[in-house]
C-alpha atoms as a PDB file:
ATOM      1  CA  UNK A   1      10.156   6.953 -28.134  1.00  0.00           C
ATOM      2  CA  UNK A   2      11.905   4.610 -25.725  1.00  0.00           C
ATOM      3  CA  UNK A   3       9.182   5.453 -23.071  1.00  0.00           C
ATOM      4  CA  UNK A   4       6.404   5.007 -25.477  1.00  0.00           C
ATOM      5  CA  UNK A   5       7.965   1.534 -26.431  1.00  0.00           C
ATOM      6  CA  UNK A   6       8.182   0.754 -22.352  1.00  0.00           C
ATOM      7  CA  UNK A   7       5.317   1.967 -22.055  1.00  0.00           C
ATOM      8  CA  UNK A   8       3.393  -0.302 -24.311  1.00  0.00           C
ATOM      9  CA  UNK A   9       5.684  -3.573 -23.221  1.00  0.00           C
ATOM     10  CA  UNK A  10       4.169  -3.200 -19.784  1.00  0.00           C
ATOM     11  CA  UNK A  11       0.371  -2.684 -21.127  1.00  0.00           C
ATOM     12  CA  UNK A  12       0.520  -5.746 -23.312  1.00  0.00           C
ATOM     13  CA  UNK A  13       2.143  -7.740 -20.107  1.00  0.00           C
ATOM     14  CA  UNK A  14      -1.357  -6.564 -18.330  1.00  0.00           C
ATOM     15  CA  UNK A  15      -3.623  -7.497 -21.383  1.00  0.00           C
ATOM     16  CA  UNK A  16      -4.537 -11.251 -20.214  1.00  0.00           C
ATOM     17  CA  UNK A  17      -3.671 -11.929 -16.504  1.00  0.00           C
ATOM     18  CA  UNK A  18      -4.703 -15.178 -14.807  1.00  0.00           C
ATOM     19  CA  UNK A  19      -5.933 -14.624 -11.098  1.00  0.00           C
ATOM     20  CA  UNK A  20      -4.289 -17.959  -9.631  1.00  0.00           C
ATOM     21  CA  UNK A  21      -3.252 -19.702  -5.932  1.00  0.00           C
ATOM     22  CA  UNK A  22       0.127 -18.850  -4.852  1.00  0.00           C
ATOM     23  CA  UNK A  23       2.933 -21.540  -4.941  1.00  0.00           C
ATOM     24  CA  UNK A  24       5.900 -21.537  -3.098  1.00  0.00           C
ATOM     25  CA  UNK A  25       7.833 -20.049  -5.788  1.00  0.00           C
ATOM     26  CA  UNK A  26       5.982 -17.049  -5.684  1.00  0.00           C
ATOM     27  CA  UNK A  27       6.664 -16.172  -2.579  1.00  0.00           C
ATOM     28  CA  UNK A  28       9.873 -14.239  -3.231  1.00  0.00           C
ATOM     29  CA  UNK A  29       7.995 -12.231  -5.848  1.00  0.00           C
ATOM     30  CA  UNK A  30       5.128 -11.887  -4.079  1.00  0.00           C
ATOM     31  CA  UNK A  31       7.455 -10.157  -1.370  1.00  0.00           C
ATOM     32  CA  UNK A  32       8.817  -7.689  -3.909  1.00  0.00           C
ATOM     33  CA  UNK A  33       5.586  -6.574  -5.459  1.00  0.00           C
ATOM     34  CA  UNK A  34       4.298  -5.830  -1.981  1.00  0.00           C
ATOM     35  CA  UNK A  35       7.454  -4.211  -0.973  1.00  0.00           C
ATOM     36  CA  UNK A  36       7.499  -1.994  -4.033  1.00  0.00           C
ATOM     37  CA  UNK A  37       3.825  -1.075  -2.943  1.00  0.00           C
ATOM     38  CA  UNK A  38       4.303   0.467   0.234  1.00  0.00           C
ATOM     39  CA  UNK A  39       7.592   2.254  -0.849  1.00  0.00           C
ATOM     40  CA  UNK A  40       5.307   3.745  -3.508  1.00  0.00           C
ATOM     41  CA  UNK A  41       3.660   5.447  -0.658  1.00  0.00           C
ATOM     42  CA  UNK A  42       6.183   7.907   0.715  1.00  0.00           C
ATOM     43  CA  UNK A  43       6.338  10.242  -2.687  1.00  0.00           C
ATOM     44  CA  UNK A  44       2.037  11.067  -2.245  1.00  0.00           C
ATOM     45  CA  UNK A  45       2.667  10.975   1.614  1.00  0.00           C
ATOM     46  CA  UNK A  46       5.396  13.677   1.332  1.00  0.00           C
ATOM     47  CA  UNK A  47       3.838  15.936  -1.140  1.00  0.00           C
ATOM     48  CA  UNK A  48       0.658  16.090   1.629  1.00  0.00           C
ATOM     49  CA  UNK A  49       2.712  16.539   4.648  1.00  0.00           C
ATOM     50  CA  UNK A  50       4.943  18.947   2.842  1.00  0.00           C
ATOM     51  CA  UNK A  51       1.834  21.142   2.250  1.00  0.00           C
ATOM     52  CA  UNK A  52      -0.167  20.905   5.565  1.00  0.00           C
ATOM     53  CA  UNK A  53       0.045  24.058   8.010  1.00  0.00           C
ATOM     54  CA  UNK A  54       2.449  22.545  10.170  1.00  0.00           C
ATOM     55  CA  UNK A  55       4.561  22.288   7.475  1.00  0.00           C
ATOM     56  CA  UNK A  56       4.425  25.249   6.428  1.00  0.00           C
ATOM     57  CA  UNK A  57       4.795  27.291   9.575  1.00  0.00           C
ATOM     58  CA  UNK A  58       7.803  25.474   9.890  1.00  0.00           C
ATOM     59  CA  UNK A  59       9.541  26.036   6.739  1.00  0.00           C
ATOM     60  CA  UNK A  60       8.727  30.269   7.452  1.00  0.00           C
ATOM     61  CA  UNK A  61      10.508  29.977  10.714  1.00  0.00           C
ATOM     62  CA  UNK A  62      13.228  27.796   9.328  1.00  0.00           C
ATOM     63  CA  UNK A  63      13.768  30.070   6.314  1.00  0.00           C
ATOM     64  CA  UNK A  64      13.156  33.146   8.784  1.00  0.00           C
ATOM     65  CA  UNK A  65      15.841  31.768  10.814  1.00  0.00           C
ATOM     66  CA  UNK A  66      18.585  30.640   8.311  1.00  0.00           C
ATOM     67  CA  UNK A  67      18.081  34.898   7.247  1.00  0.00           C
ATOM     68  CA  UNK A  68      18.482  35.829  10.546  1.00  0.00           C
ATOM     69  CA  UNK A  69      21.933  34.416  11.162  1.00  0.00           C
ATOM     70  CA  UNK A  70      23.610  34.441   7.740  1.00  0.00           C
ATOM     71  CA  UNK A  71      22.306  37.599   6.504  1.00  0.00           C
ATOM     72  CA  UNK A  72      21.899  36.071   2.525  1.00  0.00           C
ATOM     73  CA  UNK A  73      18.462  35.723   1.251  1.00  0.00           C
ATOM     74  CA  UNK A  74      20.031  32.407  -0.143  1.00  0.00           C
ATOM     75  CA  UNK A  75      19.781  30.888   2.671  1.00  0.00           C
ATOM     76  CA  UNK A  76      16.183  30.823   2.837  1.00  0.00           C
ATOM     77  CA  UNK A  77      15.657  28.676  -0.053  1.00  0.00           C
ATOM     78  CA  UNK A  78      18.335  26.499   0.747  1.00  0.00           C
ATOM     79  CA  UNK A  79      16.500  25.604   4.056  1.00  0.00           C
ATOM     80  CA  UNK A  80      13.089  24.829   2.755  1.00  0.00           C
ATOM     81  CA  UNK A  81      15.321  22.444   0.582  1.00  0.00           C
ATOM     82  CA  UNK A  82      16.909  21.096   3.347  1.00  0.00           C
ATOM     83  CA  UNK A  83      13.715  20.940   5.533  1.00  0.00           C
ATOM     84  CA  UNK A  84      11.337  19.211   2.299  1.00  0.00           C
ATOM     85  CA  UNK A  85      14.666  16.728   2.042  1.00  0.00           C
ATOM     86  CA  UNK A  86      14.468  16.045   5.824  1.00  0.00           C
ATOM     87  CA  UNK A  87      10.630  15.378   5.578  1.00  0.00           C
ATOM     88  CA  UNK A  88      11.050  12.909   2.458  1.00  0.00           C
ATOM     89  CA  UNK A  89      14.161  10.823   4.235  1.00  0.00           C
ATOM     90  CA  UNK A  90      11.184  10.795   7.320  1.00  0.00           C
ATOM     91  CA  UNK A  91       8.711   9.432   4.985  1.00  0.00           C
ATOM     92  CA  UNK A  92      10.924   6.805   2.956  1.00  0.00           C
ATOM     93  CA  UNK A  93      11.893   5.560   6.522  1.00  0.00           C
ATOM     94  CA  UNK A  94       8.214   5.448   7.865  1.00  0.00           C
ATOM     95  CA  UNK A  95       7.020   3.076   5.119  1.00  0.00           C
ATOM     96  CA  UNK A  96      10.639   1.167   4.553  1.00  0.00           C
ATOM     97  CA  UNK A  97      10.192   0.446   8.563  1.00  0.00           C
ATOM     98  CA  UNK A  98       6.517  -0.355   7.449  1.00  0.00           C
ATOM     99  CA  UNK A  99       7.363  -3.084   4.868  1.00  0.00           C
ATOM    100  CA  UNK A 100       9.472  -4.841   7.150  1.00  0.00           C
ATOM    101  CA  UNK A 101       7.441  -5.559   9.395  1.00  0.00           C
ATOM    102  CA  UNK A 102       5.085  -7.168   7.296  1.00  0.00           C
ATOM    103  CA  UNK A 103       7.915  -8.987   5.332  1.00  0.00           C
ATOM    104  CA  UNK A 104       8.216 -10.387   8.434  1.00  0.00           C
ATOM    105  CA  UNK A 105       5.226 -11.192   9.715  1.00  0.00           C
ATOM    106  CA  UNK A 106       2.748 -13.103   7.538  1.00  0.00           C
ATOM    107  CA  UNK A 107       4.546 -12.314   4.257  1.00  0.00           C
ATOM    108  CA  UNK A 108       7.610 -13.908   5.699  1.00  0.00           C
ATOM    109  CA  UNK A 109       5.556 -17.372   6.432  1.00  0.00           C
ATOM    110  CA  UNK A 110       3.141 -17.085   3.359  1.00  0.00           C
ATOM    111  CA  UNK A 111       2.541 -21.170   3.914  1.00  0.00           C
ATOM    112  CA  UNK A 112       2.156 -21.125   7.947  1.00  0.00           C
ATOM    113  CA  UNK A 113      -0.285 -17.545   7.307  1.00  0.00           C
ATOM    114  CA  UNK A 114      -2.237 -18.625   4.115  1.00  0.00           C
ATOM    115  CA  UNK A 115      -1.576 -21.547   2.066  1.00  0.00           C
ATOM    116  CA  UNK A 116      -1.535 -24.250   4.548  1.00  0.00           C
ATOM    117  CA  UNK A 117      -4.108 -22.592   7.085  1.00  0.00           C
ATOM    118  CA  UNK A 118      -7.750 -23.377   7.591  1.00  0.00           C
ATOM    119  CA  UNK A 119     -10.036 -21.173   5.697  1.00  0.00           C
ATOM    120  CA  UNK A 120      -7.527 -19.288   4.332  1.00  0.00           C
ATOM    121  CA  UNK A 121      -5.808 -18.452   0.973  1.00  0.00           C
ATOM    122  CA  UNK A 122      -3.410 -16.404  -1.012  1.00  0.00           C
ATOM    123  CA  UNK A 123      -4.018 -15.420  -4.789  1.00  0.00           C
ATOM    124  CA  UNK A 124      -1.356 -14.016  -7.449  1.00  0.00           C
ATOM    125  CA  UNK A 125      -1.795 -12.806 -10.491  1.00  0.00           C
ATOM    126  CA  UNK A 126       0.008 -13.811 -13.889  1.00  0.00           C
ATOM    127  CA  UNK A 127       0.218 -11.343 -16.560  1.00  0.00           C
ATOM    128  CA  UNK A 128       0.588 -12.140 -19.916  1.00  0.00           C
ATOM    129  CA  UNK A 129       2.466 -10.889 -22.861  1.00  0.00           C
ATOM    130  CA  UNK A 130       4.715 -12.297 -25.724  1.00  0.00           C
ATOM    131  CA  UNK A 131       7.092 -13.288 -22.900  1.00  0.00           C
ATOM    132  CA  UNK A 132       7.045 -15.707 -19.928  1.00  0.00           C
ATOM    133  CA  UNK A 133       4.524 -14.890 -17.464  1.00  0.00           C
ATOM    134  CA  UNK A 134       5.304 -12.538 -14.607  1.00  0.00           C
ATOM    135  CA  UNK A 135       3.777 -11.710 -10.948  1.00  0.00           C
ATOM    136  CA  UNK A 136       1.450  -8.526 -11.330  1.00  0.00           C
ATOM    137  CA  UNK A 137      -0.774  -8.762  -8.054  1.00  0.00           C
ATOM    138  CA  UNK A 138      -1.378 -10.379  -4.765  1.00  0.00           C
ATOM    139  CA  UNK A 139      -4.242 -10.859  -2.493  1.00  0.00           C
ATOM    140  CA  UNK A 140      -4.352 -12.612   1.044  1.00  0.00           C
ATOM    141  CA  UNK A 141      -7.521 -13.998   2.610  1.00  0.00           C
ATOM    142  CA  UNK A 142      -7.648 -15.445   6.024  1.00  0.00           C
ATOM    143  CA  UNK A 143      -9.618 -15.566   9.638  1.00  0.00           C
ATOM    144  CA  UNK A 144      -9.902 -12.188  11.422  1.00  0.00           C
ATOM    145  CA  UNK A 145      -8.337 -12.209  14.450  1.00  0.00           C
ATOM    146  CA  UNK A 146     -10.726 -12.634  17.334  1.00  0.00           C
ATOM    147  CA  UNK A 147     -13.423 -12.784  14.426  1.00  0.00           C
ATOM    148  CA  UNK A 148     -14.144 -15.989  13.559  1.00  0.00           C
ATOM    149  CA  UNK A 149     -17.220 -15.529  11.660  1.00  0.00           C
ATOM    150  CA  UNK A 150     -15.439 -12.579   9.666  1.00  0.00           C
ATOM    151  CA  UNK A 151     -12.440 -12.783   6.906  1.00  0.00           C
ATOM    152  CA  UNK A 152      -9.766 -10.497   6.552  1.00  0.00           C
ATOM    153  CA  UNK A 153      -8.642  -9.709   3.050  1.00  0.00           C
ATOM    154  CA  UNK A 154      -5.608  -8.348   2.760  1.00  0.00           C
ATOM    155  CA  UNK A 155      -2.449  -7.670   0.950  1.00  0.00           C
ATOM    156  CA  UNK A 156      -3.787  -6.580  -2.203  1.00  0.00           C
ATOM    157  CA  UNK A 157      -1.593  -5.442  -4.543  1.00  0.00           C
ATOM    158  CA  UNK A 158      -0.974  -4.468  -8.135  1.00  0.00           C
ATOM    159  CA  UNK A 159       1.779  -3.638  -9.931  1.00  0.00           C
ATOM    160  CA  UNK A 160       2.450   0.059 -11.156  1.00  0.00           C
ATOM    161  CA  UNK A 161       2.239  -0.987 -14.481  1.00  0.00           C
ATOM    162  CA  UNK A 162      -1.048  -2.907 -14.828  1.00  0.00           C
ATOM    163  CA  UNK A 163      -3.322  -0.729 -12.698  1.00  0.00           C
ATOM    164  CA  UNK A 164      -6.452   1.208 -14.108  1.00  0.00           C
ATOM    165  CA  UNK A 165      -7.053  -1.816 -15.738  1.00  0.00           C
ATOM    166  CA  UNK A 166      -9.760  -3.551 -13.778  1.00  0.00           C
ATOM    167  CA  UNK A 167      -7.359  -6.129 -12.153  1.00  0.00           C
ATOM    168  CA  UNK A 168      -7.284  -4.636  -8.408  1.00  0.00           C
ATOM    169  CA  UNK A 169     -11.668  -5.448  -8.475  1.00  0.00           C
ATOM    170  CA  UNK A 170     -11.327  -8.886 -10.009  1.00  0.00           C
ATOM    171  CA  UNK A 171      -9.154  -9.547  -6.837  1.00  0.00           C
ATOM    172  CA  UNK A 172     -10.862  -8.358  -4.382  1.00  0.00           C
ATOM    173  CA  UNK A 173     -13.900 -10.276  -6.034  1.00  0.00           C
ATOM    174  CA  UNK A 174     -11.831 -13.464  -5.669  1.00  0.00           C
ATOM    175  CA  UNK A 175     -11.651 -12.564  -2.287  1.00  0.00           C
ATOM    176  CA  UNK A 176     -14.807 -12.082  -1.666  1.00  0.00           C
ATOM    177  CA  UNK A 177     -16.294 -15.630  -3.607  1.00  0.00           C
ATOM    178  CA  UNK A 178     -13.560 -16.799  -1.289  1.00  0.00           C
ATOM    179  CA  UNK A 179     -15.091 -15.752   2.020  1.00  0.00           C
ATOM    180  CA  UNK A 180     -18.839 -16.545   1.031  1.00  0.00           C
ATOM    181  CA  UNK A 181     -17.741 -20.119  -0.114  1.00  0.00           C
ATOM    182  CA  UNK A 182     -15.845 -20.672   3.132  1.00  0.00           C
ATOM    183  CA  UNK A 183     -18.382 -19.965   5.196  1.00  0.00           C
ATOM    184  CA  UNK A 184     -17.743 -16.045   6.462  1.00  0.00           C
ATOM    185  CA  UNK A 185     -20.809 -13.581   7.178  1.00  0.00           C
ATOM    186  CA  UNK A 186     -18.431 -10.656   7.376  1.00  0.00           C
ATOM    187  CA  UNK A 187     -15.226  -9.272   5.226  1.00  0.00           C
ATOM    188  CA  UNK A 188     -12.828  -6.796   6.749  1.00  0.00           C
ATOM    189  CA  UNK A 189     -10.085  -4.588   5.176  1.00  0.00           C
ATOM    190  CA  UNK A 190      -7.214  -2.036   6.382  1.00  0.00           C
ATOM    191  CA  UNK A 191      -6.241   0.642   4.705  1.00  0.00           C
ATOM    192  CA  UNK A 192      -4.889   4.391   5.535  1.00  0.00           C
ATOM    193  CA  UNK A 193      -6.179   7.631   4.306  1.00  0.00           C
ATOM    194  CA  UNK A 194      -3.468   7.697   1.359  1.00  0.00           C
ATOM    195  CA  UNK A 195      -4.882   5.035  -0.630  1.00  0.00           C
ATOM    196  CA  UNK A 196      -7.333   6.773  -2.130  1.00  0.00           C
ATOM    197  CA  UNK A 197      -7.432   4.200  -5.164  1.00  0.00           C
ATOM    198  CA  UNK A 198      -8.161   1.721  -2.859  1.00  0.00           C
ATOM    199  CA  UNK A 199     -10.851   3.363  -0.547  1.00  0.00           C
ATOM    200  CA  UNK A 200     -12.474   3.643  -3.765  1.00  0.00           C
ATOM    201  CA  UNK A 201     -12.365  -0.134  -4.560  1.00  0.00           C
ATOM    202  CA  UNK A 202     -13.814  -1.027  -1.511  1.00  0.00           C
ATOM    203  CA  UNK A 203     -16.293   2.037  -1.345  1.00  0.00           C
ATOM    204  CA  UNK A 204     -17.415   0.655  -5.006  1.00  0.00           C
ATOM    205  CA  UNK A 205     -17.726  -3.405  -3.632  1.00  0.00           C
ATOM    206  CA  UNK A 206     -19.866  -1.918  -1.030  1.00  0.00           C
ATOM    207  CA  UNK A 207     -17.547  -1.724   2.320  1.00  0.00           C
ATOM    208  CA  UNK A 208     -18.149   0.791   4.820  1.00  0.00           C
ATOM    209  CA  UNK A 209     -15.729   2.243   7.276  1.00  0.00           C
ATOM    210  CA  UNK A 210     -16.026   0.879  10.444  1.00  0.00           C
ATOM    211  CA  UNK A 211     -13.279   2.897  12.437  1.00  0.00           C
ATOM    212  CA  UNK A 212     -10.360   5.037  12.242  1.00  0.00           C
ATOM    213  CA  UNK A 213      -7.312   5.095  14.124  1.00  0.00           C
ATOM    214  CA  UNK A 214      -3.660   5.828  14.835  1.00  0.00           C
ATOM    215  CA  UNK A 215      -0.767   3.210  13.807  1.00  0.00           C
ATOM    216  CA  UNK A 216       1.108   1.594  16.685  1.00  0.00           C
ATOM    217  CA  UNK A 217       3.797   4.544  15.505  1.00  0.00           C
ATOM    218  CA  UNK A 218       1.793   6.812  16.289  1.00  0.00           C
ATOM    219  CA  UNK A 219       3.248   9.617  18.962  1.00  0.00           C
ATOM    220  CA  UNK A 220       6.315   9.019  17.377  1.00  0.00           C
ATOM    221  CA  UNK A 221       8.307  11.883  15.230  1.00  0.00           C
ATOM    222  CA  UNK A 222       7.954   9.916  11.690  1.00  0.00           C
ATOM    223  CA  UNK A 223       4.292   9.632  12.421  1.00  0.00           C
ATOM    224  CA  UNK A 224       4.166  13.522  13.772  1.00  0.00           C
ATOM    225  CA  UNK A 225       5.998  13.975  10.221  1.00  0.00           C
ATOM    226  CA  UNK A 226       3.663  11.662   8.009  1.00  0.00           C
ATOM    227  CA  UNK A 227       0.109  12.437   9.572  1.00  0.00           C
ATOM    228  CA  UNK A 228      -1.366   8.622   8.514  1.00  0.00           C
ATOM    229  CA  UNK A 229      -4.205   7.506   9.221  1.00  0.00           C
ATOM    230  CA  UNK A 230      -5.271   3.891   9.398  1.00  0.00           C
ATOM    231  CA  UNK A 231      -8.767   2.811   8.064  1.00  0.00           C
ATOM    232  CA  UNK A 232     -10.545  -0.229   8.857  1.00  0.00           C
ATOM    233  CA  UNK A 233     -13.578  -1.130   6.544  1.00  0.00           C
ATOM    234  CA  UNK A 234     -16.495  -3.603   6.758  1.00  0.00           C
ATOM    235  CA  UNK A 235     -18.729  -5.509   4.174  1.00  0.00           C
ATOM    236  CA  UNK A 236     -21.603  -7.999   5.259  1.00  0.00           C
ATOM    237  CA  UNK A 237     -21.677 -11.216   3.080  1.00  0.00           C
END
């Protein structure tokens, strides 16, 4: 009953939501809700790189091994525990190391990035309720880099508890009245191959993928552990 009563607290919160520019006193909100976001990320990113062949090969030698030298057929599921823990510290790490960088990078100067640059913007989201208004989403729009007829939308983010609901393609249409109204002939996204929600969003606003490509971590043991793969998509205006 107490989860049924959460439950419903958080879908009334996401009933009315205002779609609004971000102030300064948003910004330490804004930071959470993204943060939250990515963290989200390791528990999908584990369960796939827990089940790929790799994986698996590994967790038959380690188990094979762990038999070999204690003799106890215990011992075998203890180390595909021990391996799956391994691989989930690997992936919490990956995306906490992830979400700082961005914290500090244009989340961590969301006037100097957004708000007080030329032709470009950053959007939150109120959501309503009985109580006082709270942060449920963010979006970021500004120039591409190198691009200056293009704009990159980014940042987009909805809480846990108000998705499903419609919100994530009201701001990304924000975004894009933003970019025709400022004068861009192009829009361009990231993403990675474990945001399927949002591949479909921008498969369904009409985006098409443009490239794929390894993070900058990529070589590297978390990324040999995680298997991500970045996506970059285009839409014409």
């Amino acid at each position: 009953m107490a989860t049924r009563s959460a439950e419903e607290k958080a879908g009334r919160s996401c009933q009315a939501w205002r779609i609004r520019r971000c102030r300064e006193e948003d910004v330490e909100a804004v930071r959470r809700i993204y943060a939250d976001a990515v963290m989200e990320q390791a528990w999908p990113t584990f369960r796939r790189a827990t089940r790929s062949p790799r994986a698996l090969a590994l967790a038959g030698a380690a188990g094979g091994l762990s038999l070999a030298v204690t003799g106890r057929p215990l011992a075998v599921p203890l180390a595909w525990l021990g391996l799956a823990a391994l691989v989930y510290v690997a992936c919490r790490y990956f995306y906490a190391a992830l979400a700082r960088g961005i914290l500090g990078g244009d989340l961590g100067d969301v006037e100097g990035s957004f708000l007080g640059r030329a032709g470009a913007c950053f959007w939150v989201v109120e959501g309503g309720g009985s109580g006082a208004p709270r942060l449920v989403g963010t979006l970021g729009a500004k120039p591409a880099p190198g691009e200056p007829a293009a704009c990159e939308l980014c940042r987009l983010t909805v809480a846990l508890s108000c998705r499903r609901r419609g919100l994530g393609r009201d701001l990304l249409e924000t975004g894009l009245v933003f970019a025709r109204g400022s004068g861009y002939t192009e829009c361009t996204v990231y993403t990675s191959d474990i945001h399927h929600a949002a591949l479909a969003l921008y498969g369904k606003a009409g985006f098409q993928l443009q490239r794929a490509f390894q993070p900058p971590e990529a070589g590297s043991l978390l990324h040999s552990i995680c298997q991500v793969t970045d996506y970059q998509l285009r839409l014409k205006l």
